[in-house]
Protein backbone atom coordinates (compact mmCIF):
# COMPACT_ATOMS: atom_id res chain seq x y z
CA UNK A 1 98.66 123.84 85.90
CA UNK A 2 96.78 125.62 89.24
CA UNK A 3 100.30 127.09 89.92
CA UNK A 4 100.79 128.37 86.74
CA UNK A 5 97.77 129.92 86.40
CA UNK A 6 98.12 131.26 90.36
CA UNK A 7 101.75 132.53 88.75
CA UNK A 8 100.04 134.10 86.13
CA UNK A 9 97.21 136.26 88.30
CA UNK A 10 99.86 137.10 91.17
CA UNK A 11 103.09 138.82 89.22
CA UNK A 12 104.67 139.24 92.98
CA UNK A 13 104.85 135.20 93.22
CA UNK A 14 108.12 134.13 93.05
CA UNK A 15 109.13 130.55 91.98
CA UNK A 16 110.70 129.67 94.77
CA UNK A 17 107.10 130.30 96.44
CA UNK A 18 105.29 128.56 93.45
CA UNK A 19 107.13 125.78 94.10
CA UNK A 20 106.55 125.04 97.32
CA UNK A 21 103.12 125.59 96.20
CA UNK A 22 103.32 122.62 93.76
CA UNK A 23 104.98 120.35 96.22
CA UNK A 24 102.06 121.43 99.57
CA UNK A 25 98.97 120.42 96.62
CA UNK A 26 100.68 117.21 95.88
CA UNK A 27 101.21 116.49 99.11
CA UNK A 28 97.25 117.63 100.10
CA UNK A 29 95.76 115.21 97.16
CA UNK A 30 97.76 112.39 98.78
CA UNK A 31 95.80 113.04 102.11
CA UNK A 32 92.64 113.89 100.38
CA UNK A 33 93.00 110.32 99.24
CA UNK A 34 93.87 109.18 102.90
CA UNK A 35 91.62 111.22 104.34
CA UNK A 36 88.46 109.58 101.66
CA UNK A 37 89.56 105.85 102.80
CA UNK A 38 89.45 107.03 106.32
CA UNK A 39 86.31 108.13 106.22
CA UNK A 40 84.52 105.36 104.64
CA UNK A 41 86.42 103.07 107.60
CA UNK A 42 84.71 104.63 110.12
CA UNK A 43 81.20 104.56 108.76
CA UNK A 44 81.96 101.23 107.95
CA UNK A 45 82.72 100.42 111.16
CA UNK A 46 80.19 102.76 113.00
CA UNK A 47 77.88 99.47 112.61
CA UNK A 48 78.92 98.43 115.88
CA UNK A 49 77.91 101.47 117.32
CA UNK A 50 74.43 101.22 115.44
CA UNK A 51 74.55 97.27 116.53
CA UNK A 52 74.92 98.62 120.15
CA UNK A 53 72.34 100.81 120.09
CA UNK A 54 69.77 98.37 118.96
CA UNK A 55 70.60 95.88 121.27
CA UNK A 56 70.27 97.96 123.68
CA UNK A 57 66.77 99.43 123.25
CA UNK A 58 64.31 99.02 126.20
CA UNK A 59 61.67 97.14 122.94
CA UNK A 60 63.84 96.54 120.45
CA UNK A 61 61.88 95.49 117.08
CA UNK A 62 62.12 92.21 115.41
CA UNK A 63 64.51 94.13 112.57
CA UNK A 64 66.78 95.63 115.97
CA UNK A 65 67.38 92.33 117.19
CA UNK A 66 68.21 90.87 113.67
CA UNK A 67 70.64 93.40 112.84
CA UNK A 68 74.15 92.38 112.14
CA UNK A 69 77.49 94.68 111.65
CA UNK A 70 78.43 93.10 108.82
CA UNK A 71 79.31 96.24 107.50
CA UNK A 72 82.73 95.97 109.20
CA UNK A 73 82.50 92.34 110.63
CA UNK A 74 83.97 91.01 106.54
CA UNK A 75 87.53 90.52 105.39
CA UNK A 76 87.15 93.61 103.10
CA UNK A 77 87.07 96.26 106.57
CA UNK A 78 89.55 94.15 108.33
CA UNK A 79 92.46 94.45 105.23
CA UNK A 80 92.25 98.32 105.82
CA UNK A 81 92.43 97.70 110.13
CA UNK A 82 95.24 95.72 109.22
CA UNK A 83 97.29 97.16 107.48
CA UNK A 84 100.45 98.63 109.38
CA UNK A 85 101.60 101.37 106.31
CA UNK A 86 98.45 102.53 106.12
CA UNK A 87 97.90 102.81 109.54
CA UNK A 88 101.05 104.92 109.62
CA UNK A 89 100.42 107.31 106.88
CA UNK A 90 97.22 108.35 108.75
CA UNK A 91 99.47 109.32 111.85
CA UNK A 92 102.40 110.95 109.71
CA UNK A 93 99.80 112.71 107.75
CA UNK A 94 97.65 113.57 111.07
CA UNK A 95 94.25 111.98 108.99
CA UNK A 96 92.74 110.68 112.49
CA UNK A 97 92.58 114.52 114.10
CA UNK A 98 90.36 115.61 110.58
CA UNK A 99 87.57 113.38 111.38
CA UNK A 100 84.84 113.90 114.02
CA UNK A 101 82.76 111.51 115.33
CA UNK A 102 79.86 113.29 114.83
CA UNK A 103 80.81 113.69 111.20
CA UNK A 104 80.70 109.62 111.21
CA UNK A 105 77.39 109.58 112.62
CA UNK A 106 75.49 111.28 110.27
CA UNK A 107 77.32 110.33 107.57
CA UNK A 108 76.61 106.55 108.83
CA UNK A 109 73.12 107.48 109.61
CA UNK A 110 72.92 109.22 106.12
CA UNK A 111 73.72 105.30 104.17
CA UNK A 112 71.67 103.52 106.29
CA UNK A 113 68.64 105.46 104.74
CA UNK A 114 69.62 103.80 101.42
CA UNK A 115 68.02 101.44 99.76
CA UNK A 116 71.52 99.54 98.93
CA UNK A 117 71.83 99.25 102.92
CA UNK A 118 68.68 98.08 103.45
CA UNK A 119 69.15 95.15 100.59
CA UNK A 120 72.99 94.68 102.04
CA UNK A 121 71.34 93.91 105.59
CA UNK A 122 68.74 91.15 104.03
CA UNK A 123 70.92 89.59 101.84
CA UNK A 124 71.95 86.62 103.48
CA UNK A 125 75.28 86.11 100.97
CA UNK A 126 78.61 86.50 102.94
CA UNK A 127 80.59 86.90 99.65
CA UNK A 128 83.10 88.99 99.34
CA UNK A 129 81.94 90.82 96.17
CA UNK A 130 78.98 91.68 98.29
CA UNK A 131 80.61 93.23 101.22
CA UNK A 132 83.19 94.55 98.68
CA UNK A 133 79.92 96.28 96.78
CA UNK A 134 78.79 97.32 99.89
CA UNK A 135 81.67 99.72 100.93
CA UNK A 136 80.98 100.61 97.18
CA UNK A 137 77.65 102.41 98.45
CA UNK A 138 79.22 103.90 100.79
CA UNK A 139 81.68 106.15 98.64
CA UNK A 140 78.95 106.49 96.25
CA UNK A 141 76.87 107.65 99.21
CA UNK A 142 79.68 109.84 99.71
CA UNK A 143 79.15 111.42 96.62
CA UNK A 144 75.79 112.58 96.70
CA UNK A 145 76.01 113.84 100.44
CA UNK A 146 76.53 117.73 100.56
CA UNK A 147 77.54 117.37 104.29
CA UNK A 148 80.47 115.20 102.95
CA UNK A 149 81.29 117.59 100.36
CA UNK A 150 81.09 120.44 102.84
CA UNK A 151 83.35 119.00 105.39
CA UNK A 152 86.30 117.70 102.83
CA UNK A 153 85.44 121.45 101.81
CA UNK A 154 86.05 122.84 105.14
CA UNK A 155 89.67 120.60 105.57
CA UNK A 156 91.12 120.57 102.08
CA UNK A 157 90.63 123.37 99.86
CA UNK A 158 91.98 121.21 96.88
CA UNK A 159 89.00 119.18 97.27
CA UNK A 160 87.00 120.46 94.16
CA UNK A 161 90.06 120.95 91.98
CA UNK A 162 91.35 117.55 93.31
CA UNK A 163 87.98 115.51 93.19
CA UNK A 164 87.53 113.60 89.83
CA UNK A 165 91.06 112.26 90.82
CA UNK A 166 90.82 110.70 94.00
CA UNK A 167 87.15 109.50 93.37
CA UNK A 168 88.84 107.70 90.53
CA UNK A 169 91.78 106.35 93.02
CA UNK A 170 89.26 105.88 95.61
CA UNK A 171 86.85 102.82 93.22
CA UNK A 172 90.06 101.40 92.00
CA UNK A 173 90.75 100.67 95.74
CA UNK A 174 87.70 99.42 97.18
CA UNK A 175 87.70 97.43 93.81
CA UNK A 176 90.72 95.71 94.30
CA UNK A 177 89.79 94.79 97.97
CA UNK A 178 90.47 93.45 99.94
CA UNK A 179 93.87 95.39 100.02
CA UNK A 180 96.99 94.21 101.06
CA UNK A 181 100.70 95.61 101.25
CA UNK A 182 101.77 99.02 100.04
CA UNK A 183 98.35 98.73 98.26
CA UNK A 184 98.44 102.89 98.74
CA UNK A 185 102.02 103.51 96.50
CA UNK A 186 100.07 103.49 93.41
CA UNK A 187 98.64 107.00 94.57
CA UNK A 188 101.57 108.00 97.06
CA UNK A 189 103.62 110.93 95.28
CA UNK A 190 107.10 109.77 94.00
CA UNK A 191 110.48 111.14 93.28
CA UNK A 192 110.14 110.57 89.92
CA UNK A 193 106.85 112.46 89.46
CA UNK A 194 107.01 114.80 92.16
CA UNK A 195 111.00 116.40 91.19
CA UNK A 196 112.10 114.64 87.80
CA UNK A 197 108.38 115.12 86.06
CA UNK A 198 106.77 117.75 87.93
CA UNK A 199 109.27 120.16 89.17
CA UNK A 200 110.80 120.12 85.73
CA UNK A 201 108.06 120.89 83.62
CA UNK A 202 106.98 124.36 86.40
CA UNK A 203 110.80 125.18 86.09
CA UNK A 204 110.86 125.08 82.19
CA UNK A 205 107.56 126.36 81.62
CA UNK A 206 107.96 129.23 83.80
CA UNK A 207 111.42 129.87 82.72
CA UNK A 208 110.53 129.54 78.99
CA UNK A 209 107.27 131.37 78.97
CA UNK A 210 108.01 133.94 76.26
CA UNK A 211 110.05 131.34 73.49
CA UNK A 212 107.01 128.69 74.03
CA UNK A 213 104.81 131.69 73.38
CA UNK A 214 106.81 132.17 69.83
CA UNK A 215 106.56 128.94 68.57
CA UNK A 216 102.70 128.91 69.72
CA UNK A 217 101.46 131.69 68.08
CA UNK A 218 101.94 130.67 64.56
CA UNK A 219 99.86 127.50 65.17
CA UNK A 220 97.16 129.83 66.15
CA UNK A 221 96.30 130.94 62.96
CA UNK A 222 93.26 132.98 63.11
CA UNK A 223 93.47 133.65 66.70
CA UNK A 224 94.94 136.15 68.66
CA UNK A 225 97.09 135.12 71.64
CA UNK A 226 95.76 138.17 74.00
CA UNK A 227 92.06 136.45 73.12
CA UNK A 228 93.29 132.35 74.23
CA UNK A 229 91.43 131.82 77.63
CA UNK A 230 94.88 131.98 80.13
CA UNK A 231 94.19 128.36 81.18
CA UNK A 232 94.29 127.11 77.12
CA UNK A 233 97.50 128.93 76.78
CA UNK A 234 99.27 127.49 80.27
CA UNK A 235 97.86 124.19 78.96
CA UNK A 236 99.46 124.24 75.48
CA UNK A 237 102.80 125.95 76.86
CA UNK A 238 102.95 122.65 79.34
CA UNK A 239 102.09 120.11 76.62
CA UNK A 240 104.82 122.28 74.49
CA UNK A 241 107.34 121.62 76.96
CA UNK A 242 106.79 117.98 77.72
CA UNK A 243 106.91 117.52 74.05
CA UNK A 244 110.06 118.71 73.56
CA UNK A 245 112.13 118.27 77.21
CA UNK A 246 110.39 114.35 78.20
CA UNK A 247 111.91 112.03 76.18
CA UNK A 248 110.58 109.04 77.67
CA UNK A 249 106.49 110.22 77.08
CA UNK A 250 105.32 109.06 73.99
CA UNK A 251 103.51 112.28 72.03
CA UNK A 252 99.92 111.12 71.65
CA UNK A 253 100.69 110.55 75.79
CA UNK A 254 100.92 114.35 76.12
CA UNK A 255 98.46 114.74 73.51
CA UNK A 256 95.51 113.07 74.96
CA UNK A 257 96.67 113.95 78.20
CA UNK A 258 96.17 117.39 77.98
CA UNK A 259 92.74 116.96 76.18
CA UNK A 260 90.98 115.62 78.86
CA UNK A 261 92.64 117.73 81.17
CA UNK A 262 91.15 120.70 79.33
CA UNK A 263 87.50 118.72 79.36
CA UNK A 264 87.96 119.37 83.64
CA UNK A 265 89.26 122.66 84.11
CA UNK A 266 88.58 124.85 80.80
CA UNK A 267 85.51 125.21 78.26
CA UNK A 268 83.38 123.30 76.33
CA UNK A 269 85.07 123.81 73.32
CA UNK A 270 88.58 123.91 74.72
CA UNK A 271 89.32 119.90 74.23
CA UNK A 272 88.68 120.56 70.53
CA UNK A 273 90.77 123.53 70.36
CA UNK A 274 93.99 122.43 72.13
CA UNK A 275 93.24 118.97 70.19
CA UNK A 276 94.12 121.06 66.95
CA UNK A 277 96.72 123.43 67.87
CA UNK A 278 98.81 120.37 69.86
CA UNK A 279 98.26 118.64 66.78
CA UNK A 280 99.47 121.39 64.48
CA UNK A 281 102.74 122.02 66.48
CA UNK A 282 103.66 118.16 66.63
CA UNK A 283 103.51 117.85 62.85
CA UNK A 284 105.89 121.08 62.90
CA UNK A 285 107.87 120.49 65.54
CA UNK A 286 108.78 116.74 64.64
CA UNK A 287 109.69 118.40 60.75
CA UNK A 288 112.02 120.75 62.74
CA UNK A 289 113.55 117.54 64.51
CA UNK A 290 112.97 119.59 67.67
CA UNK A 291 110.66 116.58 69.02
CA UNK A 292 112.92 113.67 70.19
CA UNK A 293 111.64 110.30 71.71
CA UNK A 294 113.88 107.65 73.17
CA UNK A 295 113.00 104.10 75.22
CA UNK A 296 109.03 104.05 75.90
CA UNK A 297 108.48 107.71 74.28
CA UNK A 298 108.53 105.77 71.27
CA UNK A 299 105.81 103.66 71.66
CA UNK A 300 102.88 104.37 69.68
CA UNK A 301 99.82 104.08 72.51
């Protein structure tokens, strides 16, 4: 969808140059991702540090010499430390140069301000839900931090157009934790979706702009095509297209798929809008027999 609509505001962008754009922003939300986990590692483990520094305090207080680094002394931290393929994506990827360790500091610092890190420290259960919760906090910290958003600003410029999507992939792997194998394949671009999904679809909707346009416009009725906000239109013309070239994607799929994509990136009334007009073409467009579903595309979700 972003290269579409960068397609459609730069006429002198070729595909072969929109392409490569498509495959550099999957490969960017991949690192994001990387990048994220990273992150929360080192805070995690910037408890020895803090550890360290208490210890070492010419009158250390009764609450310096009864801190702990749990933080990254659990089974949760040490899956991630671990683990040899993610160890390796962060080289191959060249995650370790983006971070600074003043970053980690203050970030680190930032947490320990909480009230979930002060409760973490106190709690004297050694399960690993809690230390599991714990690294929880953290992202969540994460989340409310403006210098985190600022420096994920400042090293991926995907990162607000990208965020709702690896803050989802983010929970569902400190969830799962502690992690073990290829637990990062789930959210590592594929063949499949990167050239037989992805590349497909830009190809066909760029290459079919004007007859997607044609069967469009009666569906929109009242409205006038010129007067469809440009990301509504590149949003139907994609659902269009994986409608009638995906076999394999059951319609309601592409349906609500392109709903809630709308909720993120368009207006307020957009979801209810491309709800209708999707709705009106599938009705026409299975009539026509020009919708065909084979294997899972015929599973009603």
């Amino acid at each position: 969808m972003q290269v579409l609509y960068a397609m459609s505001r730069d006429k002198e962008l070729t595909y072969s140059e929109a392409k490569l754009l498509y495959n550099t922003s999957i490969r960017h939300s991949f690192e994001l991702y990387l990048f994220n986990l990273l992150q929360l590692l080192r805070v995690a483990e910037y408890a020895k540090t803090d550890h360290v520094t208490k210890v070492a305090k010419l009158r250390p207080s009764d609450e310096d010499k009864a801190f702990r680094p749990k933080l990254c002394d659990n089974e949760m931290v040490k899956s991630f430390q671990e683990n040899k393929g993610f160890n390796s994506l962060l080289k191959t990827h060249k995650i370790l140069e983006k971070l600074s360790e003043d970053d980690t500091r203050f970030l680190y610092n930032e947490f320990a301000k909480t009230e979930e890190y002060a409760a973490y420290l106190k709690s004297a259960d050694n399960k690993p839900e809690t230390h599991r919760q714990a690294l929880l906090d953290i992202y969540k910290a994460f989340n409310n931090s403006e210098h985190f958003n600022e420096l994920v600003d400042d090293r991926f410029l995907s990162w607000q157009d990208d965020k709702s999507l690896v803050v989802g992939a983010i929970k569902k792997t400190l969830k799962a934790l502690p992690v073990t194998g290829g637990f990062y394949q789930e959210y590592e671009p594929t063949d499949e979706t990167v050239r037989e999904f992805g590349e497909i679809l830009l190809r066909k909707v760029h290459e079919d702009d004007a007859e997607m346009l044609l069967i469009i416009e009666p569906a929109l009725k009242n409205w006038d095509a010129d007067r469809v906000a440009i990301i509504d239109m590149i949003l139907l013309k994609m659902a269009l297209c994986e409608l009638m070239t995906f076999e394999t994607i059951p319609t309601k799929v592409t349906l609500n798929e392109y709903v809630e994509i709308s909720k993120l990136y368009s207006t307020e009334k957009s979801k209810d809008f491309i709800n209708g007009i999707l709705d009106r073409l599938m009705k026409k467009l299975e009539k026509e027999g020009k919708i065909v579903k084979e294997g899972r595309g015929l599973i009603e979700e």
